[in-house]
C-alpha atoms as a PDB file:
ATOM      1  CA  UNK A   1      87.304  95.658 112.243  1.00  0.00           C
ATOM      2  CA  UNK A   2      89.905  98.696 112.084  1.00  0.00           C
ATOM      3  CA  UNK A   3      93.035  97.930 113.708  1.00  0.00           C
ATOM      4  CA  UNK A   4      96.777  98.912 113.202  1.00  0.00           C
ATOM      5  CA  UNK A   5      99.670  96.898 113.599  1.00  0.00           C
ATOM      6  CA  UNK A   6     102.688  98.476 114.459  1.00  0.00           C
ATOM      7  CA  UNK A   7     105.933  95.672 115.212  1.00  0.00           C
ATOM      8  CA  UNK A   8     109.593  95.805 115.538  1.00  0.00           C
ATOM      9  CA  UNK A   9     110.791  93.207 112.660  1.00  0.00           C
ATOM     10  CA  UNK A  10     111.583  90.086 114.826  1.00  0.00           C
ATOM     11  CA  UNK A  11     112.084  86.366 114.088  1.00  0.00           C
ATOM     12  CA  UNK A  12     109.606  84.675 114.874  1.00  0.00           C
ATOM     13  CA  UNK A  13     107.549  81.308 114.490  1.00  0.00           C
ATOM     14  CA  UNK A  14     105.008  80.089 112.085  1.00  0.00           C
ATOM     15  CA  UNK A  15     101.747  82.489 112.173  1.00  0.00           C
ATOM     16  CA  UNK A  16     103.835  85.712 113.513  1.00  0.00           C
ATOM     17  CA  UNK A  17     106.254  88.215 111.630  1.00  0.00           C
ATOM     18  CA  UNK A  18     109.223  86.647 109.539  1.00  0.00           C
ATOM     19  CA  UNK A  19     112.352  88.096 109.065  1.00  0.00           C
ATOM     20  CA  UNK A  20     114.826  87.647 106.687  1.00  0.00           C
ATOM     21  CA  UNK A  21     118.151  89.362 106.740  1.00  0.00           C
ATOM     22  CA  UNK A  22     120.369  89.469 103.254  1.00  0.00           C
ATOM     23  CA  UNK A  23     123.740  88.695 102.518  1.00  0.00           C
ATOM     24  CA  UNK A  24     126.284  92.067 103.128  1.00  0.00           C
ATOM     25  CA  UNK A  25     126.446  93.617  99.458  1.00  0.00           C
ATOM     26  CA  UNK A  26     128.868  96.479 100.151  1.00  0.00           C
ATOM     27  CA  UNK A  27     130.992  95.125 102.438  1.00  0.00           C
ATOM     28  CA  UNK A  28     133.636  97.452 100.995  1.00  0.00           C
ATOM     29  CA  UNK A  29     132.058 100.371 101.945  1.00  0.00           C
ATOM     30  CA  UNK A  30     133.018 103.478 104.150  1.00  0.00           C
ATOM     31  CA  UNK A  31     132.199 102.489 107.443  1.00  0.00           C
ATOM     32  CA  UNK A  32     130.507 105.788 108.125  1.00  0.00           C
ATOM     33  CA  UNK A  33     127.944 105.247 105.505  1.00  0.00           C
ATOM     34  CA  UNK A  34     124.591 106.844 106.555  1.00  0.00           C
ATOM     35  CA  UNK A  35     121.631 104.997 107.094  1.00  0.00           C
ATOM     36  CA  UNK A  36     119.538 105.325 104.078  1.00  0.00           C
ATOM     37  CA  UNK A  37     115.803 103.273 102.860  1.00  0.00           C
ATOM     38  CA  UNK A  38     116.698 102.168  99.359  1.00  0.00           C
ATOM     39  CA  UNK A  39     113.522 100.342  98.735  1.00  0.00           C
ATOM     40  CA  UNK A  40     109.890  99.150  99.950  1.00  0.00           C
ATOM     41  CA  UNK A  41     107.787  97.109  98.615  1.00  0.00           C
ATOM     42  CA  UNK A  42     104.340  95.090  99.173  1.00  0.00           C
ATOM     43  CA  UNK A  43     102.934  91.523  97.918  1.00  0.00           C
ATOM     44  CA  UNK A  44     100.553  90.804  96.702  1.00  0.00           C
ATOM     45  CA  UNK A  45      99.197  94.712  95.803  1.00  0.00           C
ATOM     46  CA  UNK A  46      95.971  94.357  95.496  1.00  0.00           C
ATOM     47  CA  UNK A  47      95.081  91.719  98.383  1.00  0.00           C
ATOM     48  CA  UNK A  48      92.238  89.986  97.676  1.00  0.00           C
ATOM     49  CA  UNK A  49      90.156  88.592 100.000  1.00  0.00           C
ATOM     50  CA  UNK A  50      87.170  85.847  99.218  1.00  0.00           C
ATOM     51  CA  UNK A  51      85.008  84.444 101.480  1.00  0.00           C
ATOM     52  CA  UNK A  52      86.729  83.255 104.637  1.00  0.00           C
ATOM     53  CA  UNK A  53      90.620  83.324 103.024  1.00  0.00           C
ATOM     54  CA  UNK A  54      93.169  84.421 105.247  1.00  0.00           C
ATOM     55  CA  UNK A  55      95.858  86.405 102.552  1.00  0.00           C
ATOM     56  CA  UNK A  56      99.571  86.686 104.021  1.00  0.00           C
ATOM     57  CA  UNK A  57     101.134  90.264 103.059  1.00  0.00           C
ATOM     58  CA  UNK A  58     104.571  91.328 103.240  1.00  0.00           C
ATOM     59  CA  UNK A  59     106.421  94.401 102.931  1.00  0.00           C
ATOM     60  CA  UNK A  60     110.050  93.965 102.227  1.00  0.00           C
ATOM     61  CA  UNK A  61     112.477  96.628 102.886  1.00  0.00           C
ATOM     62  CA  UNK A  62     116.107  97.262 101.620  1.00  0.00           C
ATOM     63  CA  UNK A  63     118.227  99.215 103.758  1.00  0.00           C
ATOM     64  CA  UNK A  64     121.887 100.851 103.685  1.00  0.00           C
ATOM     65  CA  UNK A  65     123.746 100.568 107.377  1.00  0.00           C
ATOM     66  CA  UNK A  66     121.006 100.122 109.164  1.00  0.00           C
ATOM     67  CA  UNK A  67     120.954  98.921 112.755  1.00  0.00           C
ATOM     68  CA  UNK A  68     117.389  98.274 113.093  1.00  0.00           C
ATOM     69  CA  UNK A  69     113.761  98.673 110.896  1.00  0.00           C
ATOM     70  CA  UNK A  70     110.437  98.681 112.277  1.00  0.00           C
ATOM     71  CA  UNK A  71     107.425  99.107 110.073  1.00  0.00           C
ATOM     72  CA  UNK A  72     103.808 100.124 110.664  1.00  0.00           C
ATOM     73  CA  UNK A  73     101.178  98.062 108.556  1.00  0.00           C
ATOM     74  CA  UNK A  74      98.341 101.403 108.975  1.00  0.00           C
ATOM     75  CA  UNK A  75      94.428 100.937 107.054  1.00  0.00           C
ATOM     76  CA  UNK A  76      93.527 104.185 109.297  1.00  0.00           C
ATOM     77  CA  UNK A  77      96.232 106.877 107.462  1.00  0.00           C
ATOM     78  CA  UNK A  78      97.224 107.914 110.778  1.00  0.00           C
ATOM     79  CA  UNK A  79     100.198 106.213 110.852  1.00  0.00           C
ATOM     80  CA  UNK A  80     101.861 105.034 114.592  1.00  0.00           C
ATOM     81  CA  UNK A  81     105.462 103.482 115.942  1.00  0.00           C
ATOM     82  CA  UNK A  82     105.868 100.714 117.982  1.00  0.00           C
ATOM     83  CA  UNK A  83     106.993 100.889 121.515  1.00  0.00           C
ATOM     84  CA  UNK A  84     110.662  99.683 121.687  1.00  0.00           C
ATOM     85  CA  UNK A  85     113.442  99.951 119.368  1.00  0.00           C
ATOM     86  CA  UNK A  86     115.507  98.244 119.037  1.00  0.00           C
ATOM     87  CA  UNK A  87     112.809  95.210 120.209  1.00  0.00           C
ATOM     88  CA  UNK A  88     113.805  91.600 121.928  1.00  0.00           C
ATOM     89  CA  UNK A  89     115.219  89.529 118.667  1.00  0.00           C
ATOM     90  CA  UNK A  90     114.879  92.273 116.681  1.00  0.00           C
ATOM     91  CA  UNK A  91     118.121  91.879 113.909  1.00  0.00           C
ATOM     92  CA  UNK A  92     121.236  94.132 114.289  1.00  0.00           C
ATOM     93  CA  UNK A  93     123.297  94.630 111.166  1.00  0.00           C
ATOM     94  CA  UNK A  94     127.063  93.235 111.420  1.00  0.00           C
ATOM     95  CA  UNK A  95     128.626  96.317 110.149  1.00  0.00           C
ATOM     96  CA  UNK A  96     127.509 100.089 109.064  1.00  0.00           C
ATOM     97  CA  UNK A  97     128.372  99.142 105.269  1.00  0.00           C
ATOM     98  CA  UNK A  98     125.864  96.685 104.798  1.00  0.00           C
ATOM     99  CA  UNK A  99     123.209  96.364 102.477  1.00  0.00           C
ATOM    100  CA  UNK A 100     120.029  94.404 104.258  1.00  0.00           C
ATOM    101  CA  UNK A 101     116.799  93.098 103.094  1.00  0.00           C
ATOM    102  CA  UNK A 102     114.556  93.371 105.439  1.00  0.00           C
ATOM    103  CA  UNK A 103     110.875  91.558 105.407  1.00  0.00           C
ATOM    104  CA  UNK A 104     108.121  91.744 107.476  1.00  0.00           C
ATOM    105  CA  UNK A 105     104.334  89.447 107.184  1.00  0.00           C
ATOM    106  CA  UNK A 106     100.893  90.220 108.384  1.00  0.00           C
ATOM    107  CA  UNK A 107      98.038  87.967 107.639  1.00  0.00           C
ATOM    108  CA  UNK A 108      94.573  89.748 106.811  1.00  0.00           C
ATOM    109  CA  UNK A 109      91.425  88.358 106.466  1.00  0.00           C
ATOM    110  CA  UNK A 110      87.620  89.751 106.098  1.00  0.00           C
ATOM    111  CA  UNK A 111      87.299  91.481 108.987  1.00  0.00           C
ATOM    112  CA  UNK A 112      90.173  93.855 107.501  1.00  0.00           C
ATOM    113  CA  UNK A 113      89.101  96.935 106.411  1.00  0.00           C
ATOM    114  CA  UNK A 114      89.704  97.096 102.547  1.00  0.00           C
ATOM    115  CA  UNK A 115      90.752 100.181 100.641  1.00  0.00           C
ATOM    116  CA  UNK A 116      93.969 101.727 100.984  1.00  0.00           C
ATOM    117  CA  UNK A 117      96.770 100.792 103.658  1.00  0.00           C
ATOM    118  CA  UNK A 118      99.843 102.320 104.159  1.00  0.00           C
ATOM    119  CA  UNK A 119     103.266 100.776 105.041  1.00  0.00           C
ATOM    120  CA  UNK A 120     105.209 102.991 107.486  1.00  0.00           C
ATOM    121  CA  UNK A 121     109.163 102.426 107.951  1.00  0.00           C
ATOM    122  CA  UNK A 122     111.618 103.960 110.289  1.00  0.00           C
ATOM    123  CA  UNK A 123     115.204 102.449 109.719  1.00  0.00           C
ATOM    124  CA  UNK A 124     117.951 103.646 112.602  1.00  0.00           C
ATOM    125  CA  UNK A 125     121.454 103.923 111.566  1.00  0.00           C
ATOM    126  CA  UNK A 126     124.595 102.641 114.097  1.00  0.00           C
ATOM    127  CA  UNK A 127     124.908 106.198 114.281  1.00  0.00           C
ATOM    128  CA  UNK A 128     121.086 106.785 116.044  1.00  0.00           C
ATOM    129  CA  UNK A 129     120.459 109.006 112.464  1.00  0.00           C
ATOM    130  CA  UNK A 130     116.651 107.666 111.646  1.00  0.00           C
ATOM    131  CA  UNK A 131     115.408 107.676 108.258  1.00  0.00           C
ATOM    132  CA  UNK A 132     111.508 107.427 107.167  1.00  0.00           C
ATOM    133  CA  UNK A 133     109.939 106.161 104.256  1.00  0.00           C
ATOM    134  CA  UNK A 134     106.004 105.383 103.140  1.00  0.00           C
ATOM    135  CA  UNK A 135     104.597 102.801 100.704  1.00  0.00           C
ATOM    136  CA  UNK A 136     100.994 101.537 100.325  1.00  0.00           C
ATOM    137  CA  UNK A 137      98.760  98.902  99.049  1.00  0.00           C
ATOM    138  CA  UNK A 138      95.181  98.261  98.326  1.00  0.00           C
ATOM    139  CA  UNK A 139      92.717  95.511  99.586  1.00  0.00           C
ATOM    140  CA  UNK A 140      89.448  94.024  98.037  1.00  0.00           C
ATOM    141  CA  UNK A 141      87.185  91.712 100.432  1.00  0.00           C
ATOM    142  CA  UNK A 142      84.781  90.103  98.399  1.00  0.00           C
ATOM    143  CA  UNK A 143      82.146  88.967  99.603  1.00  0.00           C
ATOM    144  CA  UNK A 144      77.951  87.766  97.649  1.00  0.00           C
ATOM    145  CA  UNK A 145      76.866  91.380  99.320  1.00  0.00           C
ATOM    146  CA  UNK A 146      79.211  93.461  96.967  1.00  0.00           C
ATOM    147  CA  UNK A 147      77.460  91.503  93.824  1.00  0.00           C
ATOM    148  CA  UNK A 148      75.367  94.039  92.033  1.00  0.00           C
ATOM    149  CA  UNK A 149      75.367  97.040  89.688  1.00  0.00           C
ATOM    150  CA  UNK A 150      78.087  99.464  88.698  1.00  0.00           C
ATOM    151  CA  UNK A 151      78.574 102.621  90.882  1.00  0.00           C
ATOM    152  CA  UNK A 152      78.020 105.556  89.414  1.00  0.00           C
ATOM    153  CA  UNK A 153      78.049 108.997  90.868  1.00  0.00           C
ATOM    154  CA  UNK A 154      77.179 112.795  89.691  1.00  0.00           C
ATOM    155  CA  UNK A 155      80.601 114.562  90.762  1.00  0.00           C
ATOM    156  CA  UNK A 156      80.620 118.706  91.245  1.00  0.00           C
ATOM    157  CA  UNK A 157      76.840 119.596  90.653  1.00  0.00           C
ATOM    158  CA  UNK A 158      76.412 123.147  91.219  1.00  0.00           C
ATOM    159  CA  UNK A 159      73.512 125.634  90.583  1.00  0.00           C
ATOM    160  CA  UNK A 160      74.282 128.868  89.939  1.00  0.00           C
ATOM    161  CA  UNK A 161      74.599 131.652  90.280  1.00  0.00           C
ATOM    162  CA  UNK A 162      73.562 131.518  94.213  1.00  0.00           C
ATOM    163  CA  UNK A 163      71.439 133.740  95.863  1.00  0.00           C
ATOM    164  CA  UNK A 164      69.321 134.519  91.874  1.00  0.00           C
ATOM    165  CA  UNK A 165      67.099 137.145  91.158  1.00  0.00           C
ATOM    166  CA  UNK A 166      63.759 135.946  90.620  1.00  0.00           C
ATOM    167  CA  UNK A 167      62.938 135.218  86.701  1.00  0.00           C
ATOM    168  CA  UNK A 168      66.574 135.233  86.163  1.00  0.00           C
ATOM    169  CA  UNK A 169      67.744 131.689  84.616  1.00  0.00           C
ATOM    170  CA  UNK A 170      70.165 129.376  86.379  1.00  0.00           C
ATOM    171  CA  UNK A 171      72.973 127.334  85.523  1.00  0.00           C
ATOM    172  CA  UNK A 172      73.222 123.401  86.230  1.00  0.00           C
ATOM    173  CA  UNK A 173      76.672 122.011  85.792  1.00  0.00           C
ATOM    174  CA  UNK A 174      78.025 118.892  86.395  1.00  0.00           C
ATOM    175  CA  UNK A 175      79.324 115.045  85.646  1.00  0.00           C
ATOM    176  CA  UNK A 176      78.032 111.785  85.293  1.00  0.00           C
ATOM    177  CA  UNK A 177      80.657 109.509  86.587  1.00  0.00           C
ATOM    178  CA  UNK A 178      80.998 105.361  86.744  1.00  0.00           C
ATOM    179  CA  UNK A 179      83.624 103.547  88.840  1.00  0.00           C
ATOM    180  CA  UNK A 180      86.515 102.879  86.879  1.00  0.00           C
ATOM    181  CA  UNK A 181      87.247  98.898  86.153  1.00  0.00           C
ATOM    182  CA  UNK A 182      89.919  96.742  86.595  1.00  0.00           C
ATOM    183  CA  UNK A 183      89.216  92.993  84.959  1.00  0.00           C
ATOM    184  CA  UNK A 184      85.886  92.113  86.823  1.00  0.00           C
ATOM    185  CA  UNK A 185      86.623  94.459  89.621  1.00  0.00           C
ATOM    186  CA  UNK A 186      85.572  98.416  90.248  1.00  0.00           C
ATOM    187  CA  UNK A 187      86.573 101.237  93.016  1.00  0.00           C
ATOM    188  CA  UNK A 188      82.973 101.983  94.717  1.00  0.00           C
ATOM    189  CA  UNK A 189      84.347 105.157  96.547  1.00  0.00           C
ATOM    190  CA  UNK A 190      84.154 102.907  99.898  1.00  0.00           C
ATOM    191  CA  UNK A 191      85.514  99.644  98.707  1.00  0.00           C
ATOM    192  CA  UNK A 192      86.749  97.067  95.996  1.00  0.00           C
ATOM    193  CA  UNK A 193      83.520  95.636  94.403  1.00  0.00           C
ATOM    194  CA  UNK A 194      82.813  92.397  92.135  1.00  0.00           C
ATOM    195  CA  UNK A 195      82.187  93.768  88.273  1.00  0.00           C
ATOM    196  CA  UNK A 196      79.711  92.849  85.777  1.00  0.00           C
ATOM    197  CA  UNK A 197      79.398  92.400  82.064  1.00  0.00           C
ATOM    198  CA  UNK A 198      80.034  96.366  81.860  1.00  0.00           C
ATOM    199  CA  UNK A 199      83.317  96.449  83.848  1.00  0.00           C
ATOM    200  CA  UNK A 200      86.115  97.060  81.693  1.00  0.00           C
ATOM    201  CA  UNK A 201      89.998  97.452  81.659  1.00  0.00           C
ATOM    202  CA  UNK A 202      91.076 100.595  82.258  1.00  0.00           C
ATOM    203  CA  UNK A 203      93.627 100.263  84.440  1.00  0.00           C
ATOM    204  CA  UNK A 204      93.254 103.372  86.781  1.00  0.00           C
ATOM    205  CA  UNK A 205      90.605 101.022  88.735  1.00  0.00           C
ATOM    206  CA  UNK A 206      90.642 102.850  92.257  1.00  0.00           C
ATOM    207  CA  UNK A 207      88.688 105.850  90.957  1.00  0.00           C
ATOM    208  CA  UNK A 208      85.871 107.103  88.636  1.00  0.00           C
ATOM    209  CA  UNK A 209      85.482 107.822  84.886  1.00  0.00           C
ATOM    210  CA  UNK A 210      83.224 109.592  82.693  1.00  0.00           C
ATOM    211  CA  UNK A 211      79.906 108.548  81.485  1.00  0.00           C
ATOM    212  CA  UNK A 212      78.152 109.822  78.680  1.00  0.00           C
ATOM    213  CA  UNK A 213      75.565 109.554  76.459  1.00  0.00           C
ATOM    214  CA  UNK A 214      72.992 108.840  79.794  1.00  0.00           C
ATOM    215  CA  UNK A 215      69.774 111.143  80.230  1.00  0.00           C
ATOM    216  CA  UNK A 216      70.043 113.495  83.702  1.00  0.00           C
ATOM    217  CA  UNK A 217      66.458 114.077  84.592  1.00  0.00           C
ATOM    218  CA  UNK A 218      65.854 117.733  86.999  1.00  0.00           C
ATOM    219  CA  UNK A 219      63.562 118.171  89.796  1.00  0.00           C
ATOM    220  CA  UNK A 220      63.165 121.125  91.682  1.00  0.00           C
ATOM    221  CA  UNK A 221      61.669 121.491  95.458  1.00  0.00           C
ATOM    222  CA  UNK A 222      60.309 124.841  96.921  1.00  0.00           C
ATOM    223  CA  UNK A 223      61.022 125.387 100.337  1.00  0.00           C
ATOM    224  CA  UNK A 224      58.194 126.206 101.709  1.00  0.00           C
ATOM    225  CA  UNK A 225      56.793 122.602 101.239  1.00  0.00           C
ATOM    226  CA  UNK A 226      55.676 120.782  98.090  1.00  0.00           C
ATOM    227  CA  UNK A 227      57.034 117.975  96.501  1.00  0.00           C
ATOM    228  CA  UNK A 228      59.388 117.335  93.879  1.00  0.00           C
ATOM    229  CA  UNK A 229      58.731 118.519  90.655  1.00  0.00           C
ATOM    230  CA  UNK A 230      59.970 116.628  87.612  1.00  0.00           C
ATOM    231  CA  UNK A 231      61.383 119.848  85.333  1.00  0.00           C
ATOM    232  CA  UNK A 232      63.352 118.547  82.644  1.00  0.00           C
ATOM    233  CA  UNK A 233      65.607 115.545  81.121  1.00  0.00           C
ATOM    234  CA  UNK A 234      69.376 116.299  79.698  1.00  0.00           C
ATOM    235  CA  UNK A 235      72.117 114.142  78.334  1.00  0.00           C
ATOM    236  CA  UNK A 236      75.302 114.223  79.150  1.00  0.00           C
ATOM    237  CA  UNK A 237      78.020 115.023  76.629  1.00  0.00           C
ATOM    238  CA  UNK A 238      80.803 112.104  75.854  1.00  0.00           C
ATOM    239  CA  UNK A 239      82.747 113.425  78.701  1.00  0.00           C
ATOM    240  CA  UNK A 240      79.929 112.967  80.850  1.00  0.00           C
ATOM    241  CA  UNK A 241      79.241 116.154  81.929  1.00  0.00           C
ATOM    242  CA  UNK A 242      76.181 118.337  81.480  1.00  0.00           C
ATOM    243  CA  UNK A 243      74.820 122.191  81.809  1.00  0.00           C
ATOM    244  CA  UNK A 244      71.546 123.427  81.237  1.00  0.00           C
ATOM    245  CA  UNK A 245      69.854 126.536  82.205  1.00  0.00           C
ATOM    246  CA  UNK A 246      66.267 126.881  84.026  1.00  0.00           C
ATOM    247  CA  UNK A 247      64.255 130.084  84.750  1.00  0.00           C
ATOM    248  CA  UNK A 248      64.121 130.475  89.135  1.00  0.00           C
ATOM    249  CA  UNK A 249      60.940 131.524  91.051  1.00  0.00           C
ATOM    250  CA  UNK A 250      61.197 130.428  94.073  1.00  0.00           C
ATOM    251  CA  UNK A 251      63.792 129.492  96.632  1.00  0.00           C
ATOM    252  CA  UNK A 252      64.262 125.757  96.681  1.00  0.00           C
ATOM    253  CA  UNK A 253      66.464 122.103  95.906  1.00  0.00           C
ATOM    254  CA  UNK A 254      67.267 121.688  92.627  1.00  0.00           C
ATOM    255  CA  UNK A 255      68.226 118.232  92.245  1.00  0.00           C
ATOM    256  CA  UNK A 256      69.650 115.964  89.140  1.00  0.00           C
ATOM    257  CA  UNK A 257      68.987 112.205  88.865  1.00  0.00           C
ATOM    258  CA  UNK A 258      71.040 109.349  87.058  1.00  0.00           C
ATOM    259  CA  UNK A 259      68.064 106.742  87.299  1.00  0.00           C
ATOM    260  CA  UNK A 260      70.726 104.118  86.385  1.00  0.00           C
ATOM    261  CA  UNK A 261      70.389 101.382  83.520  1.00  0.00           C
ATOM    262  CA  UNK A 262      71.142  97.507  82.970  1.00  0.00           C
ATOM    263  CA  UNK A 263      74.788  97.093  85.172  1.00  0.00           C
ATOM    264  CA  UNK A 264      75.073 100.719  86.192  1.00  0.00           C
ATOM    265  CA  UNK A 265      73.131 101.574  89.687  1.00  0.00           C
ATOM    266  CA  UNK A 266      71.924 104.998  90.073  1.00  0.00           C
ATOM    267  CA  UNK A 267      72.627 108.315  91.866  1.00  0.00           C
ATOM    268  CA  UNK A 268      71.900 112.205  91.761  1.00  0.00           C
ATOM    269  CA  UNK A 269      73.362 115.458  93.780  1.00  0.00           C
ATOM    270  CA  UNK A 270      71.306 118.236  94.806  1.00  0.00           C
ATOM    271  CA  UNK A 271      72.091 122.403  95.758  1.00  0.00           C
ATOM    272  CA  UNK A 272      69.583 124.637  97.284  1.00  0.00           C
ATOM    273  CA  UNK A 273      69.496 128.118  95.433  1.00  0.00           C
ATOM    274  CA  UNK A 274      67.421 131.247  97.463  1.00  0.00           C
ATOM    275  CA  UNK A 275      65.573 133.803  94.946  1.00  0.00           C
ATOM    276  CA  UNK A 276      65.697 137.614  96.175  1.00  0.00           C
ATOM    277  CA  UNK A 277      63.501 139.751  94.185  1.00  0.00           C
END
């Protein structure tokens, strides 16, 4: 279920937002300060959601003479504002000098889209000057479904050159990718995934890596009807990419296969070339 939340910080009771204002830290400051965002973060980053769990999150934010924050917890990237600012019980700042902390708590659950959020803040100074700032977080639901093989994927295939005389050879290009790992955890292109015994730590886990060493078998399928045509079986180089070149007579689909192997699931890419004489 998409949805965005977009709230004032208020105080408020058990279940809803909490806010938490700091101690004044520069009380000795000009008065005319301006408003400035000093900080935001989010915990926990990742969430992680199993089974039926309901994870609190909350973004704390650290201000300089600021008169009021809202925030705008956003899974969709488009971003949004509340309605009213300042909002009923939303917290003023006793002086422009002051240095806040200000903290606001959602609670997510499975029916939260997983991926990438991001935190939105607008801070307004005593002055009406508003500053902006961005953060973001990532969220894993995890549920028996996502149980299964590592993703792979063939990134930037491309037969060339396109349209190819006919008897002239062409060029297939590309890479073999798998989901890069984070403990037992990979990045699927869609969502956070449980890992197997071939997930490892590489730390960049919300993205892919190269595969090599993994046959890339070609088929080829004319236009005019047919069927796919096994043509030939490459590996891909340490890096994971691969290039061959194939002789073109008619105008078709070429298309290269990673049949997959024990903990890595499959995939393949296809281009359609047209021969001129």
């Amino acid at each position: 279920m998409m949805k965005r939340i977009a709230t004032t910080l208020v105080a408020a009771a058990m279940g809803a937002s909490v806010l938490t204002v700091a101690a004044p830290a520069l009380a000795d400051t000009a008065p005319d300060t301006a408003v400035s965002i000093e900080s935001v973060k989010v915990t926990p980053d990742p969430v992680v959601i199993r089974g039926r769990d309901r994870v609190a999150v909350t973004a704390t934010v650290e201000t300089v003479a600021a008169e009021s924050v809202k925030l705008d917890f956003d899974p969709t990237g488009q971003g949004g504002q509340s309605d009213c600012n300042p909002c009923p019980g939303a917290a003023k700042a006793s002086g422009g000098s002051e240095t806040k902390t200000w903290s606001k708590t959602i609670v997510l659950d499975r029916h939260d889209p997983a991926g990438k959020w991001n935190v939105y803040v607008e801070a307004t100074g005593f002055d009406g000057k508003v500053v902006k700032a961005k953060s973001s977080f990532y969220v894993k639901v995890v549920t028996d479904r996502h149980r299964g093989p590592r993703a792979t994927r063939i990134a930037d295939f491309d037969a060339s050159p396109e349209p190819v005389k006919k008897g002239r050879k062409l060029s297939l290009t590309g890479q073999l990718q798998t989901a890069r790992c984070y403990g037992d955890w990979w990045w699927d292109g869609d969502a956070y995934v449980v890992g197997g015994n071939r997930c490892r730590d590489d730390h960049r886990w919300h993205s892919w890596r190269h595969l090599g060493w993994q046959d890339i078998k070609v088929y080829f399928h004319r236009a005019h009807g047919g069927k796919w045509e096994y043509v030939d079986t490459i590996e891909t180089n340490p890096d994971g990419s691969f290039y061959t070149k194939i002789p073109a007579y008619w105008s078709g689909t070429w298309k290269v296969v990673f049949e997959g192997s024990r903990g890595l699931s499959g995939s393949s890419a296809t281009d359609y070339v047209k021969v001129v004489r």
